[in-house]
C-alpha atoms as a PDB file:
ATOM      1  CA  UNK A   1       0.000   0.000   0.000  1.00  0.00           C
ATOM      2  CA  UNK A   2       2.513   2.181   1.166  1.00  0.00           C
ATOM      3  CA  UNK A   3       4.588   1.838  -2.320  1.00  0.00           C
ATOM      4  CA  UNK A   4       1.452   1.969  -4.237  1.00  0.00           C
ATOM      5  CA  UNK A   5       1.023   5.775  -2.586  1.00  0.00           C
ATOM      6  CA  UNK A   6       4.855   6.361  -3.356  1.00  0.00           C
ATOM      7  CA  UNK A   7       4.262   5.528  -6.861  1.00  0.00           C
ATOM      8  CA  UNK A   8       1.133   8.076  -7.383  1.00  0.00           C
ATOM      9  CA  UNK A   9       3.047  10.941  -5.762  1.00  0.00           C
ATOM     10  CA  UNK A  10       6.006  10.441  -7.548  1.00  0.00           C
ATOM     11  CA  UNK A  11       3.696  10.396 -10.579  1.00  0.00           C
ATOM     12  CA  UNK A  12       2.051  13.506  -9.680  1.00  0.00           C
ATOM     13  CA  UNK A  13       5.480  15.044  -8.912  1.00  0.00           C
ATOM     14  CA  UNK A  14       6.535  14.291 -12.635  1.00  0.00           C
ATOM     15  CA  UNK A  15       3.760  15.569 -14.145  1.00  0.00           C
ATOM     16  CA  UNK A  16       3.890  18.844 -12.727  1.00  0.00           C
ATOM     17  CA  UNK A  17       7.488  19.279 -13.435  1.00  0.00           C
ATOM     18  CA  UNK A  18       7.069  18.034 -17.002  1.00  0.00           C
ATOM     19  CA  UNK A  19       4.172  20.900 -17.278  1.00  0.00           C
ATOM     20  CA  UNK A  20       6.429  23.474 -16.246  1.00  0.00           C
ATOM     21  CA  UNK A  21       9.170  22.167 -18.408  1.00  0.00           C
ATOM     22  CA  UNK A  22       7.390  23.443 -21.224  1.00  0.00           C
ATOM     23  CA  UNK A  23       7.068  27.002 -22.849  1.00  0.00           C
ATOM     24  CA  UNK A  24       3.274  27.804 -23.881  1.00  0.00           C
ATOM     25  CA  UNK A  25       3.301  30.235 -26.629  1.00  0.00           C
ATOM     26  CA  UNK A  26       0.402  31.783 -28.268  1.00  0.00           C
ATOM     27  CA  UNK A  27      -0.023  30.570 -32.391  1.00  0.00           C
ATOM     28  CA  UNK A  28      -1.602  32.913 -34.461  1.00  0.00           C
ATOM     29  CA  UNK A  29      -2.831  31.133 -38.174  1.00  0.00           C
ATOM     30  CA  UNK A  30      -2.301  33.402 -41.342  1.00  0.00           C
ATOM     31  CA  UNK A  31      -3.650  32.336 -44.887  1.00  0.00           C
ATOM     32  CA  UNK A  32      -1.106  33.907 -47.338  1.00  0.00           C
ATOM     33  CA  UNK A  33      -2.683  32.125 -50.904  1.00  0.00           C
ATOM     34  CA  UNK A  34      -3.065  28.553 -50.961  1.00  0.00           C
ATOM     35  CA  UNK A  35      -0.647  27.702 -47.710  1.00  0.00           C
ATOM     36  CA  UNK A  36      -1.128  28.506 -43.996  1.00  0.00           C
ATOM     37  CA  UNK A  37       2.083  29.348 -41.643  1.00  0.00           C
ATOM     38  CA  UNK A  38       1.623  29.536 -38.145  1.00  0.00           C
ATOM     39  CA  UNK A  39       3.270  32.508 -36.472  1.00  0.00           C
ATOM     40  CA  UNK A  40       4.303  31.709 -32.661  1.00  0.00           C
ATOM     41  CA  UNK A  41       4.682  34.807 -30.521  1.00  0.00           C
ATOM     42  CA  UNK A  42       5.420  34.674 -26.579  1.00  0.00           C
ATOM     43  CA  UNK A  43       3.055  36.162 -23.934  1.00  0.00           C
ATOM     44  CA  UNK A  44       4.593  39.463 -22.427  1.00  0.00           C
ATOM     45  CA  UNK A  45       4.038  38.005 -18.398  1.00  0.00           C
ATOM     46  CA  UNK A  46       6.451  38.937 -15.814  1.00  0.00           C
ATOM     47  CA  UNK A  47       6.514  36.937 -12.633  1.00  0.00           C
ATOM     48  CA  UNK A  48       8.550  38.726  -9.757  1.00  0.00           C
ATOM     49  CA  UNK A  49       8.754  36.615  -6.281  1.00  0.00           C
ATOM     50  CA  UNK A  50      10.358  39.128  -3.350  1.00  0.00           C
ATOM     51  CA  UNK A  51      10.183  38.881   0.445  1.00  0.00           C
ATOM     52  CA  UNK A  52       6.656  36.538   0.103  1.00  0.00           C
ATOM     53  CA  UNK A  53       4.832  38.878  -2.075  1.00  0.00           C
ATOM     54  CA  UNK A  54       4.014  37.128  -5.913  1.00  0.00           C
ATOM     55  CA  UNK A  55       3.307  40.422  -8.304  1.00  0.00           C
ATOM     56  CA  UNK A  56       2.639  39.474 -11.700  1.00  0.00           C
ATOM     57  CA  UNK A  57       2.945  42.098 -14.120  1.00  0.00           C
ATOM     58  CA  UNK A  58       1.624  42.042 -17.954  1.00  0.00           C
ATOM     59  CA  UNK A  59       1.223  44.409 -21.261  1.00  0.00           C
ATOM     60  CA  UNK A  60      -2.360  42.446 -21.626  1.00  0.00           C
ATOM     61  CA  UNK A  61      -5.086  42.272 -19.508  1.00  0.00           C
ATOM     62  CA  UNK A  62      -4.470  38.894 -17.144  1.00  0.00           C
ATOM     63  CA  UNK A  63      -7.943  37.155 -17.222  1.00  0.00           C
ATOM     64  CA  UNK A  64      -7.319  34.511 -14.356  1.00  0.00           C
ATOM     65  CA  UNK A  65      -4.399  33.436 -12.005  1.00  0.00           C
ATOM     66  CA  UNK A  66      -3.661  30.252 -10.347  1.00  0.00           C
ATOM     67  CA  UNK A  67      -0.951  29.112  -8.199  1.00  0.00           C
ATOM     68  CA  UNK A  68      -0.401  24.870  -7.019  1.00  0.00           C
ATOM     69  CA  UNK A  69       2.415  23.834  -4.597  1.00  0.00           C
ATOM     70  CA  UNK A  70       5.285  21.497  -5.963  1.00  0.00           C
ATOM     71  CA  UNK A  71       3.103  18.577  -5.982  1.00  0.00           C
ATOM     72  CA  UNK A  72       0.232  19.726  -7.849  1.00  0.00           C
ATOM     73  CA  UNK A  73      -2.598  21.024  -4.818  1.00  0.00           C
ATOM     74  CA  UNK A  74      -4.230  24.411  -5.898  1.00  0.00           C
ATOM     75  CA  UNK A  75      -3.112  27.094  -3.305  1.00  0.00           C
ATOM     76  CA  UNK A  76      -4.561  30.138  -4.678  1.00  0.00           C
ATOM     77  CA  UNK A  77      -7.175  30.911  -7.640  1.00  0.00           C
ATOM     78  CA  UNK A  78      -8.413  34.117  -8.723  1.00  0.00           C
ATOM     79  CA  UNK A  79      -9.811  36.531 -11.451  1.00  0.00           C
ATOM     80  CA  UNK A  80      -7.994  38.878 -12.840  1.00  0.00           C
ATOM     81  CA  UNK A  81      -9.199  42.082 -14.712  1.00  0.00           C
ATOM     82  CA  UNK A  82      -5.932  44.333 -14.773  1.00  0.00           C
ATOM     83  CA  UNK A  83      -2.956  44.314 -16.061  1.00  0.00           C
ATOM     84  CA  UNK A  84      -0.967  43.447 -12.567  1.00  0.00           C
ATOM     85  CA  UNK A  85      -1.987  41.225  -9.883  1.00  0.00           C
ATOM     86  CA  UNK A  86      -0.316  40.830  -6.179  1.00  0.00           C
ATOM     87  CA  UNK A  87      -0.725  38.172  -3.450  1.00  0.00           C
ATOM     88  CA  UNK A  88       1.250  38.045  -0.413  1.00  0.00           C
ATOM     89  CA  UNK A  89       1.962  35.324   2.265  1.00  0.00           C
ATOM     90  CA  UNK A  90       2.962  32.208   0.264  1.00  0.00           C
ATOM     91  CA  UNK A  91       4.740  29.786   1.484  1.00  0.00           C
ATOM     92  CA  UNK A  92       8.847  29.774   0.899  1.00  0.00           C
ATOM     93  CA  UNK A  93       8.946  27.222  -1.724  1.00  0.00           C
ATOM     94  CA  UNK A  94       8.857  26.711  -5.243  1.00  0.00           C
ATOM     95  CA  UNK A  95       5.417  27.121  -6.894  1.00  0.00           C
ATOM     96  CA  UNK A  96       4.104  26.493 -10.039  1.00  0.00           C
ATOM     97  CA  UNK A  97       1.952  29.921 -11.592  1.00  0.00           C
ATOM     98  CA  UNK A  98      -0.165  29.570 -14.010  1.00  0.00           C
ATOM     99  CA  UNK A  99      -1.414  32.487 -15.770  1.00  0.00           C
ATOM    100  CA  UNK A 100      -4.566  33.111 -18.282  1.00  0.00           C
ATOM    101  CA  UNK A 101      -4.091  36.450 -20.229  1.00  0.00           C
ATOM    102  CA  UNK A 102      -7.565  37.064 -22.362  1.00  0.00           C
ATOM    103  CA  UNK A 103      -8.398  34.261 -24.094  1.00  0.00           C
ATOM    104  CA  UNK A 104      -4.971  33.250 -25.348  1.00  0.00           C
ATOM    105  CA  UNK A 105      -3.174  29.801 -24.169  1.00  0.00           C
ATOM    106  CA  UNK A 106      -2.027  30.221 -20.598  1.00  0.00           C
ATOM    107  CA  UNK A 107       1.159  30.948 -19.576  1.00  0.00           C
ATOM    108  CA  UNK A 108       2.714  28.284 -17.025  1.00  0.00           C
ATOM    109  CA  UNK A 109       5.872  29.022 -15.101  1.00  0.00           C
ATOM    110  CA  UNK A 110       7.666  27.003 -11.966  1.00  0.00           C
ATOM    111  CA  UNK A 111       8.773  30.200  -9.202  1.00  0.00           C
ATOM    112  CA  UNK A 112      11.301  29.889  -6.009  1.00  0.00           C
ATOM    113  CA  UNK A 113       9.595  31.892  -3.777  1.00  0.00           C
ATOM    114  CA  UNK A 114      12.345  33.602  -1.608  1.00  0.00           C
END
């Protein structure tokens, strides 16, 4: 039983990480004739992580913002209407953010919280 739990955690663990590990970007589709190209461009989102205060800062409007500990439980959810959001008292650790600008892909990024 007890390696059975191991084995889910450490699967949990893995996925997270391997979420993180990759960059989103937003695709845009352009017709040009008889061919389509797809144009990737990267969200503007900057994540800043000082003294236990999370301020997330953006050229677009962030639409929703969630944060989950290293193993994958939600801390903190929330919706957004502006273009910076700020949460303070989170715990010392790394988190993972993930971040919902309009309706574009989200943006997910792993944080050390210092």
């Amino acid at each position: 039983m007890k390696s059975r739990l191991f084995l889910i955690l450490m699967f949990v663990f893995a996925m997270t990480y391997n979420a993180v590990a990759q960059q989103v970007m937003q695709t845009e589709t352009a017709k040009s004739g008889n061919s389509f190209s797809v144009v990737e461009k990267e969200i503007p989102v900057q994540i800043i992580s000082i003294n236990g205060i999370l301020t997330v800062k953006s050229d677009e409007i962030i639409s929703k913002v969630e944060i989950y500990s290293p193993i994958g439980g939600l801390l903190y959810q929330s919706e957004v209407n502006n273009t910076e959001f700020r949460i303070d008292n989170l715990p010392k650790t790394i988190l993972v953010v993930r971040i919902k600008i309009g309706d574009n892909k989200p943006v997910v990024q792993k944080i050390r919280m210092q």
